[in-house]
Protein backbone atom coordinates (compact mmCIF):
# COMPACT_ATOMS: atom_id res chain seq x y z
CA UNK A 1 -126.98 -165.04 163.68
CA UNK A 2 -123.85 -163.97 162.08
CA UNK A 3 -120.76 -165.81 161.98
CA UNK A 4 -117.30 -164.35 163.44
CA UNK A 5 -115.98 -161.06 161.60
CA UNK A 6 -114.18 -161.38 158.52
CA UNK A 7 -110.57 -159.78 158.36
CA UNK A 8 -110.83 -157.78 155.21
CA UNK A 9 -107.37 -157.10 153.10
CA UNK A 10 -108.77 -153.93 151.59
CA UNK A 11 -110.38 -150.54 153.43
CA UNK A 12 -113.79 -151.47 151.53
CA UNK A 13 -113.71 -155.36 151.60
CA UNK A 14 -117.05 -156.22 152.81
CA UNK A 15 -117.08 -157.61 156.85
CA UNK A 16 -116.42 -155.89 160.05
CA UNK A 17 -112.73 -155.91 160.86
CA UNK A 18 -112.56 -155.99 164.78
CA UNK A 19 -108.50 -156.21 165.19
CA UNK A 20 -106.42 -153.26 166.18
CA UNK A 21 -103.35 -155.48 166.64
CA UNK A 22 -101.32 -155.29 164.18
CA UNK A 23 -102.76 -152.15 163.43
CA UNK A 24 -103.54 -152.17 159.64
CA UNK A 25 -104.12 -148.20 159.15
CA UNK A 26 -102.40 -146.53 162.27
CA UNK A 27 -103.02 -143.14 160.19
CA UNK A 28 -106.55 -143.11 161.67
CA UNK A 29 -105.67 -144.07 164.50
CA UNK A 30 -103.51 -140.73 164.55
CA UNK A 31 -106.35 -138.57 163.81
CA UNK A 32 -108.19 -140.06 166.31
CA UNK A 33 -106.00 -139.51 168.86
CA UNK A 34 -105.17 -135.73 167.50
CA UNK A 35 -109.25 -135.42 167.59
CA UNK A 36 -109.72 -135.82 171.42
CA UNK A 37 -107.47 -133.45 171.92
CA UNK A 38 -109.22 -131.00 169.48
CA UNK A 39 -112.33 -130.51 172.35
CA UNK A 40 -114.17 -127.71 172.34
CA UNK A 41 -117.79 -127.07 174.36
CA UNK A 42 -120.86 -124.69 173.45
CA UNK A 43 -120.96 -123.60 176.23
CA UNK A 44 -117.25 -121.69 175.62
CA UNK A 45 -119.06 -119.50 173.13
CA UNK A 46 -119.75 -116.40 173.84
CA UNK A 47 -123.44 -115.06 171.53
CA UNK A 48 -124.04 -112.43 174.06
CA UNK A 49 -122.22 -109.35 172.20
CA UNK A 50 -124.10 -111.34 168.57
CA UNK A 51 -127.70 -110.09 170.07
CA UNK A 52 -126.90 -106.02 170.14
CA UNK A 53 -124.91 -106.60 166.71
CA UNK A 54 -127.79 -108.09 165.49
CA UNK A 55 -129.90 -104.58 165.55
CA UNK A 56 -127.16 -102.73 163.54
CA UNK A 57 -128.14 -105.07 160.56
CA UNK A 58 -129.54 -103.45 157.68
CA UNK A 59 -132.73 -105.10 156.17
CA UNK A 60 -130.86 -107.06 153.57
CA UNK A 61 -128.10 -108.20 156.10
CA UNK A 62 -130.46 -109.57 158.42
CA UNK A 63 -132.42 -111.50 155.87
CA UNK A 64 -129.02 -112.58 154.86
CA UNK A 65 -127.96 -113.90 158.23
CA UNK A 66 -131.69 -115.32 158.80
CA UNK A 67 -130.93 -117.49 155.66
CA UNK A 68 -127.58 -118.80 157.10
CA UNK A 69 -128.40 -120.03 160.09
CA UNK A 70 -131.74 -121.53 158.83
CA UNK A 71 -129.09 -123.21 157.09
CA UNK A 72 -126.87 -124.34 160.05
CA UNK A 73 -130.27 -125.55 161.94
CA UNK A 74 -129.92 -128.75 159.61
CA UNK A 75 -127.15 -128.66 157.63
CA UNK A 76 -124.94 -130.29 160.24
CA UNK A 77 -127.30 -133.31 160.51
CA UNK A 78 -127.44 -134.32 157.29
CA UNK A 79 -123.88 -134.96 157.65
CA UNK A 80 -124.08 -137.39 160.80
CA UNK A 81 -126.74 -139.07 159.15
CA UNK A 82 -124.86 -140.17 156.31
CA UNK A 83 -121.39 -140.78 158.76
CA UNK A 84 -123.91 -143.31 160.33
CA UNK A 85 -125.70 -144.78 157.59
CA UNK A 86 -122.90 -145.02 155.20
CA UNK A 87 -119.29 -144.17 156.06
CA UNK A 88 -119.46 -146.42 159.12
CA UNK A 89 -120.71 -149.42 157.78
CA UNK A 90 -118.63 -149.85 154.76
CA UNK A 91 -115.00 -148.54 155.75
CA UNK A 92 -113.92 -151.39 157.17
CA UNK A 93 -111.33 -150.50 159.82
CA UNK A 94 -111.27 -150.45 162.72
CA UNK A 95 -109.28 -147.46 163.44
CA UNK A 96 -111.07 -145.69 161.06
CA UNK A 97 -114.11 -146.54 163.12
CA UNK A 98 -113.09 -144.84 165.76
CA UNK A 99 -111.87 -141.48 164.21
CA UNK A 100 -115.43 -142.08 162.76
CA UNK A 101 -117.31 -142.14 166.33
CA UNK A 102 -115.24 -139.04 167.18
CA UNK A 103 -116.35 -137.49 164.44
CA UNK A 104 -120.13 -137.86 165.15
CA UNK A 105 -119.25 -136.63 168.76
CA UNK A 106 -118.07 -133.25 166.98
CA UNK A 107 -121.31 -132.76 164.70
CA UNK A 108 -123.35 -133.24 167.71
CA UNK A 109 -121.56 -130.55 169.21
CA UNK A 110 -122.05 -128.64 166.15
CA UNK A 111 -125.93 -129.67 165.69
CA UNK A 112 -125.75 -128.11 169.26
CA UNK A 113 -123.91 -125.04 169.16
CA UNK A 114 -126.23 -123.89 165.47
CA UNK A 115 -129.35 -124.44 168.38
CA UNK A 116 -128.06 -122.46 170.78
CA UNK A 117 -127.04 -119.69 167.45
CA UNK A 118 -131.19 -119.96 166.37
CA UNK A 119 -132.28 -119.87 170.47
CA UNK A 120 -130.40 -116.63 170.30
CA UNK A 121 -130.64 -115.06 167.12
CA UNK A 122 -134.22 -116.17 166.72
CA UNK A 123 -136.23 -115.52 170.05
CA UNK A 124 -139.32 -115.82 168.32
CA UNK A 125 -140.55 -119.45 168.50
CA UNK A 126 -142.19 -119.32 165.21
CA UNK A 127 -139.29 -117.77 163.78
CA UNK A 128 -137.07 -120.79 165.03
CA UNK A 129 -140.16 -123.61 163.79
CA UNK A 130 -139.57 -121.80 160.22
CA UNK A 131 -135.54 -122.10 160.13
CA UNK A 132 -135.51 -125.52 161.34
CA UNK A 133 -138.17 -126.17 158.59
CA UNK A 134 -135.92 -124.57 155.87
CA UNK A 135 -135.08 -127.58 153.79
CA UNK A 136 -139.15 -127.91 153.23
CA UNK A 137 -139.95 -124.14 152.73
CA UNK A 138 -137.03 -121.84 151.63
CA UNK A 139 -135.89 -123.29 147.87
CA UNK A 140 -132.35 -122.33 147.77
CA UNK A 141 -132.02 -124.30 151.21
CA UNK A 142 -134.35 -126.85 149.84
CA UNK A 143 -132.36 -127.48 146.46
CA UNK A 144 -128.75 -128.03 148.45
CA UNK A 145 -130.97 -130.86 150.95
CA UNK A 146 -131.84 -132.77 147.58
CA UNK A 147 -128.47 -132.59 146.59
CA UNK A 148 -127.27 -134.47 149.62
CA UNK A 149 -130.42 -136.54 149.70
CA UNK A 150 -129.91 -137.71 146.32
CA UNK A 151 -126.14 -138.99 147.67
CA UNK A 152 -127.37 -140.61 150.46
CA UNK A 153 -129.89 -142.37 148.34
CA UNK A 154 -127.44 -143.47 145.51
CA UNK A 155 -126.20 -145.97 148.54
CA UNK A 156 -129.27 -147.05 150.35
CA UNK A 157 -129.60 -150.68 149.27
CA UNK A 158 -125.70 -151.03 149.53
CA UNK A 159 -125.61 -153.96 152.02
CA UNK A 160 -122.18 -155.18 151.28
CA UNK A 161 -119.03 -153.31 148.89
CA UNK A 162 -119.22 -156.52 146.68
CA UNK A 163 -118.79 -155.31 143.10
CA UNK A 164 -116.73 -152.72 141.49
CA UNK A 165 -119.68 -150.86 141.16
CA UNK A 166 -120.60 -150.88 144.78
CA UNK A 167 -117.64 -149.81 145.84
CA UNK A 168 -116.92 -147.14 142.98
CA UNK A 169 -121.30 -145.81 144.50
CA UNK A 170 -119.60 -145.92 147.74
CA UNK A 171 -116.74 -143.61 147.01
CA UNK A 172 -118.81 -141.22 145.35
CA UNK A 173 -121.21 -140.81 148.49
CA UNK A 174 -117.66 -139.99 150.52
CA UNK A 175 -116.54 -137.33 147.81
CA UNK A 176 -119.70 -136.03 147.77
CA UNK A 177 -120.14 -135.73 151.66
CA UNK A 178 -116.25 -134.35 152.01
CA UNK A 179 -115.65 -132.73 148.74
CA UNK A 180 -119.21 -130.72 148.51
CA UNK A 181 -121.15 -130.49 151.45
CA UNK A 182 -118.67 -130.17 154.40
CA UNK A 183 -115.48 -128.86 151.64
CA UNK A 184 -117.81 -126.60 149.64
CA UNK A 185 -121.20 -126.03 151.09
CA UNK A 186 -120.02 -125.30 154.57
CA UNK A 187 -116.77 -123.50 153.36
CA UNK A 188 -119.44 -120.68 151.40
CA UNK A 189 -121.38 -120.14 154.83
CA UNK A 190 -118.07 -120.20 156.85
CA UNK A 191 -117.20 -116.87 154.15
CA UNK A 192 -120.57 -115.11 155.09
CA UNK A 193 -119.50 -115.33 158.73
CA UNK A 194 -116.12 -113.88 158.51
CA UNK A 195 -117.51 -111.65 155.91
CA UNK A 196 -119.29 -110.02 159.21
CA UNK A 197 -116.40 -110.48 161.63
CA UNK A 198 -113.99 -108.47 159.39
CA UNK A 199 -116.71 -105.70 160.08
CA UNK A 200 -116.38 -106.07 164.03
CA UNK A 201 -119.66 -107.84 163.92
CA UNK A 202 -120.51 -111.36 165.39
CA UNK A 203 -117.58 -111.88 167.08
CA UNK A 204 -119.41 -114.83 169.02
CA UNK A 205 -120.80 -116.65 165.89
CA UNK A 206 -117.05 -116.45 164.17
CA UNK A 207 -115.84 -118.09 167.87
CA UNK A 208 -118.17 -120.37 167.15
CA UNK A 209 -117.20 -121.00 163.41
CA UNK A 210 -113.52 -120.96 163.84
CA UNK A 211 -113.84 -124.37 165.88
CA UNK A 212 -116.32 -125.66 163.47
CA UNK A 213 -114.25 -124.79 160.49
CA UNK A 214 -111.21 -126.45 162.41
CA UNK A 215 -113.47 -129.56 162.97
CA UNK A 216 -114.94 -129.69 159.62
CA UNK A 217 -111.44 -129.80 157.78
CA UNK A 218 -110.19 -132.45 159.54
CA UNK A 219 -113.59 -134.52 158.88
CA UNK A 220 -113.00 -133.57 155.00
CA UNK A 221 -108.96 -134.44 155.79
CA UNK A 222 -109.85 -137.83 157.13
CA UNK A 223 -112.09 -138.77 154.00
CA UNK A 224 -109.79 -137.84 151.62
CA UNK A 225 -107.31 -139.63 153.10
CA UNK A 226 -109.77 -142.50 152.77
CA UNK A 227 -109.71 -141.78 149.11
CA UNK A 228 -106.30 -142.12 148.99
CA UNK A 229 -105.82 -145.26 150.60
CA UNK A 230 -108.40 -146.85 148.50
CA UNK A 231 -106.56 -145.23 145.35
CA UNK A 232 -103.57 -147.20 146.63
CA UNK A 233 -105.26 -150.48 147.14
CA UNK A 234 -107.73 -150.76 144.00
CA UNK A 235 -106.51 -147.99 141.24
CA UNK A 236 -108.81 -149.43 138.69
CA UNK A 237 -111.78 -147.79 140.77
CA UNK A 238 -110.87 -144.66 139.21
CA UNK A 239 -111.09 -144.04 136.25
CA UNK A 240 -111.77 -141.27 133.26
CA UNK A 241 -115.63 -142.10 134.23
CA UNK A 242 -114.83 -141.91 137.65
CA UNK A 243 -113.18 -138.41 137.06
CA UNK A 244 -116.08 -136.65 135.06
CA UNK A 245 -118.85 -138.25 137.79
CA UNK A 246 -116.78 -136.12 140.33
CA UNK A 247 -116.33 -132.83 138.26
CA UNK A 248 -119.55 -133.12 137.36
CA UNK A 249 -120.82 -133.55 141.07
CA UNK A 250 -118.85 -131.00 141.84
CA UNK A 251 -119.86 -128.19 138.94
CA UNK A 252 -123.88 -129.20 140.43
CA UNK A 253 -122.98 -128.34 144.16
CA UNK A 254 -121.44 -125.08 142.95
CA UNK A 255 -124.31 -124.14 141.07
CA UNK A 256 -126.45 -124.97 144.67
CA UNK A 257 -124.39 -122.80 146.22
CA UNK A 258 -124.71 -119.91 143.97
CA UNK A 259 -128.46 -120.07 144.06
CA UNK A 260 -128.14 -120.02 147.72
CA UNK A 261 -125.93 -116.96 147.42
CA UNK A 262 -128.60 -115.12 145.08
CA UNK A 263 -130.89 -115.62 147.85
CA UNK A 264 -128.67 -114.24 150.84
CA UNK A 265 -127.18 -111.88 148.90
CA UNK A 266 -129.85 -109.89 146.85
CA UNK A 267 -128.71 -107.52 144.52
CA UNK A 268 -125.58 -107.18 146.28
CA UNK A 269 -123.73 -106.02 149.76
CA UNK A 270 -120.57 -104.04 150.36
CA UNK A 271 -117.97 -106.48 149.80
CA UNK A 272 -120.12 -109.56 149.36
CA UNK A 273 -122.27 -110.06 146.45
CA UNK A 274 -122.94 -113.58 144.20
CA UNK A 275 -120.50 -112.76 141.84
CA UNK A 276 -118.10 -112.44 144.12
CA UNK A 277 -119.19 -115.89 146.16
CA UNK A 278 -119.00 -117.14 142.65
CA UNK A 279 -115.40 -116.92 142.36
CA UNK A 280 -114.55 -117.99 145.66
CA UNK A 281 -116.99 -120.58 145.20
CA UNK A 282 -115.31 -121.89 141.70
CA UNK A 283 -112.04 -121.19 143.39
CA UNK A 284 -113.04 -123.69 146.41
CA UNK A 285 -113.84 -125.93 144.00
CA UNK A 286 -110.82 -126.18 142.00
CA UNK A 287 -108.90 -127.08 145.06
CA UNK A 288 -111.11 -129.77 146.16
CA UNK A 289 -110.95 -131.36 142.28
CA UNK A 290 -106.63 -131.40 142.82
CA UNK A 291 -106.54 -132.63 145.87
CA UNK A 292 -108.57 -135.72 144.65
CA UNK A 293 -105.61 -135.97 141.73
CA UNK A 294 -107.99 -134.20 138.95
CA UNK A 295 -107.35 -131.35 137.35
CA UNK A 296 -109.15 -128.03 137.97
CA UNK A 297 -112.02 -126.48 136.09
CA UNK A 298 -112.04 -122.72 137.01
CA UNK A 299 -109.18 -120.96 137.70
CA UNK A 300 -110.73 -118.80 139.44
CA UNK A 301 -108.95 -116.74 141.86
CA UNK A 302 -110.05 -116.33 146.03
CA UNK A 303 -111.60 -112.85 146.07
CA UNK A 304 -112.03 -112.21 149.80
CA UNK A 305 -109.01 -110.94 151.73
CA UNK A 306 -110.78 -111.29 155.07
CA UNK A 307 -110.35 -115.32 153.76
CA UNK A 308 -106.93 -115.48 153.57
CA UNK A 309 -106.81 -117.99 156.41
CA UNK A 310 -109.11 -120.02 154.46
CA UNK A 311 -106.91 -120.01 151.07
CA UNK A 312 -109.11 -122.68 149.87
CA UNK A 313 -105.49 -125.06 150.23
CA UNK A 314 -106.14 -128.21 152.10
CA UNK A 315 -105.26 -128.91 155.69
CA UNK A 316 -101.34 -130.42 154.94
CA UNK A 317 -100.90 -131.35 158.88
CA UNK A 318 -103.01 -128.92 161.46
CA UNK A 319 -101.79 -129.90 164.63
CA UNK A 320 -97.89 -129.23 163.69
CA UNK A 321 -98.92 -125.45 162.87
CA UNK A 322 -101.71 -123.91 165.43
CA UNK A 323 -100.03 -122.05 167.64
CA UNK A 324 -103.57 -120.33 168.33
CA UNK A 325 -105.74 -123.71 168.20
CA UNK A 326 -107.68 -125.07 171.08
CA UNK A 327 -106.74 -128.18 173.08
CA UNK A 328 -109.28 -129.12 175.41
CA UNK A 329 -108.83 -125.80 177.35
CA UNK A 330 -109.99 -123.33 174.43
CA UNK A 331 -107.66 -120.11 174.09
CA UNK A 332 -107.01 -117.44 171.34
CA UNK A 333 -108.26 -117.13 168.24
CA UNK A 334 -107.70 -118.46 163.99
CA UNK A 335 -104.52 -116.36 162.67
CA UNK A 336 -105.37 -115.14 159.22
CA UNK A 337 -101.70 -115.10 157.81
CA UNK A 338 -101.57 -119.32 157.89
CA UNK A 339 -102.45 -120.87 154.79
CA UNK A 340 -105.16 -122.88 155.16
C-alpha cells in the first residue's frame, strides 16, 4: 500500500502532490478555469452542406481529403493516450492535473467530432474500416504513428522522474507531443482544411476545425508553459544536447509531414502543392524551435494567405483577444486578420 503523498518542490519531483492550498502553480489553475469556459459540442457542427461539396471534388481532391480524415480517425487518440500515460503521471501538480483532465475531455470531443466527419464523409462501411485502419495500411499515415509511437515508448518504463536523465526523457516526450504532433502535425492538416474553405468548400469541417485548432493551441500553450516552468526550476536540464535532440526531433516530424503531403497532394493542386506545404511546414517549425528559446533552422516564410490567422506565432493570451471565440454558447466564426 502506498504511504501518504509526497509534497514535491519541483513540477517533475517524483510523488503525487494532492494540495491546492497554497496554490503552488495558480497559472494552471488559470487555464483550467479559461478551458471550461472554452465548451464546444459536436453536435453544434453543421457537415450537412460538407456532403453536396463533397461531389464537386475532383479525383485528386477527394483522394486528398480521404487521406486527411483517415488521418483525423486516429490522430487525436494518440494524443490522449500519451496525456494519460505520461503527462499525467509525472507533472506533479495538482493544478496542472486538472487543466490536464480538461484537456482529455476536449480530445474526446475531438476523437468524436473526426467520427461523426468519417460517418459522413465516408458512408461506406468498408470505406470507414480502411480510414480507421490507416496507421496499419496507408505509409505516409503509418510513418507519422511510428513517430509518435517511438515518443511514447522512449518513456514507458519511466516509473518515477528520479535522475536527470529521466526527467530530461520526460521533457522530450512533452516537446514532442506539443511541439510536433499537436504544433506541427495537426497545424499541416488544419492548412488542408482552410485550404478548401477559402474555396467556399467545407464550410462544416472548417466549423469543426476552427474549435479544434482553438483547443489544440491552448493544449500546445499549456505544455510549453510546462517547459518553461521546469526551465525555471532545473536550467541544467537543458542543455546544447538538449537543444540538437529537439531540432533534430523536430527536422524528423517535418520530413513526416512532407511525405504525408506527397501523398495528399500528388503532383500538385491549385494553390496547394508539397512544395508549398514545405515552406509552411519549415516555417511552422521555426516558430515552434523559438518559442522553446532555440534558434530557428529555416527561415522559411508562411506561403498561404488563406493562413494568415494561423501566422504560425504562438497563442500570447487567447481569451483577452477573441472577440469571435466560443464560450459555452458557440457563435461566429475565426477572424483571419488576428495573429495567431
Amino acid at each position: 500500500m502506498r504511504g501518504l503523498p509526497v509534497t514535491a518542490q519541483n513540477l517533475l519531483d517524483p510523488g503525487f502532490e494532492l494540495t491546492l492550498r497554497p496554490m503552488r502553480y495558480p497559472d494552471f489553475y488559470d487555464r483550467y478555469r479559461d478551458a471550461i469556459k472554452n465548451t464546444w459540442t459536436v453536435e453544434e457542427v453543421d457537415l450537412h452542406s460538407d456532403v453536396a461539396d463533397l461531389a464537386k471534388l475532383s479525383a485528386e481532391e477527394q483522394h486528398l481529403i480521404g487521406r486527411l480524415v483517415a488521418f483525423f480517425a486516429t490522430g487525436d487518440s494518440i494524443v490522449a493516450n500519451n496525456l494519460v500515460l505520461t503527462l499525467y503521471r509525472h507533472i506533479n501538480s495538482p493544478e496542472a492535473r486538472l487543466y490536464l483532465s480538461r484537456q482529455l475531455f476536449e480530445e474526446a470531443v475531438h476523437v468524436q467530432f473526426y467520427l461523426t466527419l468519417l460517418d459522413t464523409y465516408l458512408p461506406d462501411p468498408d470505406e470507414r474500416a480502411e480510414a480507421f485502419a490507416a496507421v496499419e495500411r496507408i505509409p505516409s499515415i503509418r510513418e507519422k504513428a511510428r513517430f509518435c509511437f517511438r515518443w511514447m515508448e522512449s518513456v514507458e518504463d519511466l516509473g518515477e522522474l528520479r535522475t536527470r536523465a529521466d526527467r530530461r526523457r520526460f521533457l522530450l516526450n512533452l516537446i514532442c507531443f506539443a511541439a510536433c504532433i499537436e504544433g506541427l502535425f495537426f497545424y499541416g492538416a488544419f492548412a488542408y482544411v482552410y485550404w478548401f474553405r477559402s474555396r467556399g468548400l467545407l464550410h462544416g469541417l472548417a466549423t469543426g476545425t476552427n474549435w479544434v485548432f482553438r483547443d489544440e493551441s491552448c493544449h500546445m500553450d499549456f505544455a510549453f508553459q510546462v517547459v518553461d516552468t521546469v526551465r525555471e526550476e532545473e536550467p541544467d536540464l537543458f542543455d546544447e544536447e538538449m537543444a540538437e535532440q529537439v531540432t533534430a526531433m523536430l527536422r524528423e516530424a517535418v520530413e513526416a509531414e512532407l511525405q504525408f503531403a506527397r501523398d495528399l497532394c500528388g503532383d500538385g493542386l491549385p494553390g496547394m502543392n508539397t512544395e508549398a506545404m514545405r515552406a509552411y511546414l519549415e516555417c511552422v517549425a521555426d516558430q515552434r524551435l523559438v518559442r522553446l528559446g532555440l534558434p530557428p533552422v529555416y527561415g522559411s516564410r508562411n506561403p498561404f494567405s488563406f493562413m494568415e490567422l494561423q501566422d504560425v506565432q504562438e497563442l500570447t493570451n487567447f481569451f483577452e483577444r477573441r472577440p469571435s471565440a466560443y464560450q459555452v454558447a458557440v457563435e461566429g466564426s475565426v477572424s483571419f486578420d488576428d495573429d495567431f
